[in-house]
N, C-alpha and C. Protein backbone atom coordinates (compact mmCIF):
# COMPACT_ATOMS: atom_id res chain seq x y z
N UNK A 1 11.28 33.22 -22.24
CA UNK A 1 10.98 34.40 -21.46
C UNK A 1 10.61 33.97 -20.04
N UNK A 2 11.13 34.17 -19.01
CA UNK A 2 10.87 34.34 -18.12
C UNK A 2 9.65 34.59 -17.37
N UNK A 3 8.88 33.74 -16.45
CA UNK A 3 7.61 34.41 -15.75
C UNK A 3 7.97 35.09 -14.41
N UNK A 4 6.84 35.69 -14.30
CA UNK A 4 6.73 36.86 -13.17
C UNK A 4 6.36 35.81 -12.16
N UNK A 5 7.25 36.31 -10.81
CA UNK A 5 6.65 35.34 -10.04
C UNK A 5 6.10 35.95 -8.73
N UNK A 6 5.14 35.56 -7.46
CA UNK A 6 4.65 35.94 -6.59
C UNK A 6 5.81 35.96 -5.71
N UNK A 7 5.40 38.02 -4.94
CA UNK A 7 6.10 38.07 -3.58
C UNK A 7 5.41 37.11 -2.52
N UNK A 8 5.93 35.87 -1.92
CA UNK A 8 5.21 35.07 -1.08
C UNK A 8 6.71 35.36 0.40
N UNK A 9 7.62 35.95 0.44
CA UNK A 9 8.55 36.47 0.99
C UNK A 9 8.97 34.96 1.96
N UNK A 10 9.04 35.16 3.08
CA UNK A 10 8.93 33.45 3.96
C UNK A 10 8.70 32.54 3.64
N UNK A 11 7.60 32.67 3.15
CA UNK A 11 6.38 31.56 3.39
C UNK A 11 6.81 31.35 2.07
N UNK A 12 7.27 31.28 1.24
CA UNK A 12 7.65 31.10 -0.08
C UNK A 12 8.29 29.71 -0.13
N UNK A 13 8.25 29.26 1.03
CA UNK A 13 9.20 28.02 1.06
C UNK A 13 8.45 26.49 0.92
N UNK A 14 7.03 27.18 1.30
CA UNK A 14 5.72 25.99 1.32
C UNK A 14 4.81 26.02 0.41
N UNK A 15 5.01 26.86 -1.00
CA UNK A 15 4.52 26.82 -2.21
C UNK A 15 3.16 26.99 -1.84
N UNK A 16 2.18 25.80 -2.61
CA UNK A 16 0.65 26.39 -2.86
C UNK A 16 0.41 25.89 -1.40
N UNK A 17 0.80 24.87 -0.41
CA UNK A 17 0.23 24.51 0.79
C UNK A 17 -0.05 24.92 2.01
N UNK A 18 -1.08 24.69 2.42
CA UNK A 18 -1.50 25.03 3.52
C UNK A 18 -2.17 26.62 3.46
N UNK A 19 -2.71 27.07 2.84
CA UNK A 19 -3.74 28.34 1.72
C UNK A 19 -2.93 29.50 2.57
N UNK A 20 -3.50 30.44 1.43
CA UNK A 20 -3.01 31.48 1.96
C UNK A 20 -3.08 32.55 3.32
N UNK A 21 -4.08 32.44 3.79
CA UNK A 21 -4.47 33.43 5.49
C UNK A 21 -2.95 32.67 6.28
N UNK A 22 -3.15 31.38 6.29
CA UNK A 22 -2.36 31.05 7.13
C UNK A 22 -0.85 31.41 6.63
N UNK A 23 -0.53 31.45 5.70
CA UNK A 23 0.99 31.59 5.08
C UNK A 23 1.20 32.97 5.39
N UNK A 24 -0.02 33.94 5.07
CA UNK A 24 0.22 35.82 5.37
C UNK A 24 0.08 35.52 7.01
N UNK A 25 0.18 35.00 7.83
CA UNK A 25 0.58 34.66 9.27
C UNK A 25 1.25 34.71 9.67
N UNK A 26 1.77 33.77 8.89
CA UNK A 26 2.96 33.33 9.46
C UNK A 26 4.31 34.35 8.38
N UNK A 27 4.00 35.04 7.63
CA UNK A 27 4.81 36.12 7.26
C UNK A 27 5.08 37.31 8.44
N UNK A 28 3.89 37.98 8.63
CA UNK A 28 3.54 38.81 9.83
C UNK A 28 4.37 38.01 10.87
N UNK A 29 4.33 37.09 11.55
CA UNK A 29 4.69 37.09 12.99
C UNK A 29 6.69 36.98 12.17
N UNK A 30 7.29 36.08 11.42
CA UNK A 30 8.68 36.10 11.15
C UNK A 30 9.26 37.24 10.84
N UNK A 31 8.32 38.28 10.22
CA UNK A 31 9.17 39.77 9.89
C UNK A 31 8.89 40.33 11.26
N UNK A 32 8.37 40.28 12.11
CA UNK A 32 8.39 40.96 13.03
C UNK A 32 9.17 40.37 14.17
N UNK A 33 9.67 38.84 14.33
CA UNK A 33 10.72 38.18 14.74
C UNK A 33 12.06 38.55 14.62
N UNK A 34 12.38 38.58 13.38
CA UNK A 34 13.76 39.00 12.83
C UNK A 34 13.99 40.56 13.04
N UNK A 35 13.52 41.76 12.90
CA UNK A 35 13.68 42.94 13.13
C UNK A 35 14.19 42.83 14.34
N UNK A 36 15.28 43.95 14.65
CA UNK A 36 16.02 44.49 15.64
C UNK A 36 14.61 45.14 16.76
N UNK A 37 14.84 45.32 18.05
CA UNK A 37 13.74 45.31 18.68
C UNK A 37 14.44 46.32 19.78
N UNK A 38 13.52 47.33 20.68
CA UNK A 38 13.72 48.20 21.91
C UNK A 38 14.09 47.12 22.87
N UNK A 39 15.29 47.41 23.52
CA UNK A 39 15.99 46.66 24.72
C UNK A 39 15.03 47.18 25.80
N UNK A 40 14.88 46.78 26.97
CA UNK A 40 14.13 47.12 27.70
C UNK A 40 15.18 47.84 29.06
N UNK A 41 16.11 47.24 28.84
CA UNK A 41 17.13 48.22 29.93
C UNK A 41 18.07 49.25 29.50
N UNK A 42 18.08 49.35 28.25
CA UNK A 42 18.86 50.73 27.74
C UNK A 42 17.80 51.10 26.76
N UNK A 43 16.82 50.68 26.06
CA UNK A 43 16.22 51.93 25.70
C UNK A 43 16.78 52.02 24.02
N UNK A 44 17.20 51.11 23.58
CA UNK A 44 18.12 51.47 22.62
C UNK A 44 17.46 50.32 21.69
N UNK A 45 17.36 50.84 20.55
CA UNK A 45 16.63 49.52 19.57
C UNK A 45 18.11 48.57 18.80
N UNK A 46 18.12 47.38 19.92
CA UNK A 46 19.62 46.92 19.31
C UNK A 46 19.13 45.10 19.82
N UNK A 47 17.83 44.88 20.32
CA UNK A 47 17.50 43.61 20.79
C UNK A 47 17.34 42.36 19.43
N UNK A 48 18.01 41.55 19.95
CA UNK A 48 17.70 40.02 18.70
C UNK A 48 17.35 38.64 18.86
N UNK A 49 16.58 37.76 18.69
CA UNK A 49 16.21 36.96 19.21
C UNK A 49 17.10 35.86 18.57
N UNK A 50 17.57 35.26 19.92
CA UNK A 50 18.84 33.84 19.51
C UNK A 50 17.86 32.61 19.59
N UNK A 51 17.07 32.52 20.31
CA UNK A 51 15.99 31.59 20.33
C UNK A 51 14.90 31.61 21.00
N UNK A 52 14.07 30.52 20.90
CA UNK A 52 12.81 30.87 21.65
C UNK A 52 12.96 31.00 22.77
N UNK A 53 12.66 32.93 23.30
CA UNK A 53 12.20 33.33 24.43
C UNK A 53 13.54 33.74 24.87
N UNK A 54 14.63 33.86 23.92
CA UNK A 54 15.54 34.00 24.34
C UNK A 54 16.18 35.25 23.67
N UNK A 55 16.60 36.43 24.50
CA UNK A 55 16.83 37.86 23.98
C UNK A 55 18.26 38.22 23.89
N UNK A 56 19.06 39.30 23.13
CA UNK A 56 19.81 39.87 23.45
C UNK A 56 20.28 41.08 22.48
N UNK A 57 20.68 42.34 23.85
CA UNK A 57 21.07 43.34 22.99
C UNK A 57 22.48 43.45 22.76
N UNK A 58 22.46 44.52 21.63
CA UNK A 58 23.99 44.30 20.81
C UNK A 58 24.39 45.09 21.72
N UNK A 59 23.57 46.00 22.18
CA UNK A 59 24.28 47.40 22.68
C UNK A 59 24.97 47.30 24.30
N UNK A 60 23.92 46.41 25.31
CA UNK A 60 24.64 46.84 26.23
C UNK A 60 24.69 45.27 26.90
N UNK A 61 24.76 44.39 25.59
CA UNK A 61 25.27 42.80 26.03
C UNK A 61 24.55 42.20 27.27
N UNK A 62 23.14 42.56 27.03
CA UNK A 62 22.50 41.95 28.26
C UNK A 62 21.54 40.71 27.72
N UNK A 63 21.82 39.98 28.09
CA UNK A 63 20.98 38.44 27.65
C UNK A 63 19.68 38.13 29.03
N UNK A 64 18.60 37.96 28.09
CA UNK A 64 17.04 37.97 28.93
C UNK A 64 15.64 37.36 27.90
N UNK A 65 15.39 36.51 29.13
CA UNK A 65 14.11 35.98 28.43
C UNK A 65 12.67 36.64 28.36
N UNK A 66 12.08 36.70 27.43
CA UNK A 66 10.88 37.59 26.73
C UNK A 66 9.77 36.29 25.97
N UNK A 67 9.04 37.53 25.31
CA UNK A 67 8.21 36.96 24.36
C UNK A 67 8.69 35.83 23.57
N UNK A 68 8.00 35.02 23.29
CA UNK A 68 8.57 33.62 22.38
C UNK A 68 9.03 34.33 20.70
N UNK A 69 8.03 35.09 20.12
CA UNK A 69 8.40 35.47 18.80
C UNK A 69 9.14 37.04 18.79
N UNK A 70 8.69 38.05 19.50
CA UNK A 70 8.59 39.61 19.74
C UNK A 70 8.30 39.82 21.08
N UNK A 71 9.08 40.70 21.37
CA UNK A 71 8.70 41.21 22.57
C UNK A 71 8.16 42.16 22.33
N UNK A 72 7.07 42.59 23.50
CA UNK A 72 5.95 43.40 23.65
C UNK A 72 6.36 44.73 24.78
């Protein structure tokens, strides 16, 4: 039979280490990384982060540097 196992979502990748506050951290800041984000010149929630600090929207193909994780 099968065990039930913990939603650890991300952070699931570093098992019991490094305790938990810090792992629900670092969950919080990556789901909020990866989500599609408000472009700041159209207005349009279509922004994605290609790398650190590095932006771009789908919608009106404008590439711009921002926040390191989310822009604010």
């Amino acid at each position: 039979m099968p065990t039930k196992l913990k939603k650890t979502k991300s952070a699931g990748r570093f098992g019991a280490r490094y305790g938990k506050r810090v792992r629900n951290k670092l969950v919080n800041v990556e789901s909020k990384q990866r989500k599609k984000q408000k472009c700041p010149f159209c207005n349009k929630v279509g922004v994605k982060r290609l790398s650190k600090g590095i932006w771009k929207c789908s919608k009106c193909n404008k590439k711009f540097a921002g926040g390191t994780y989310y822009l604010e």
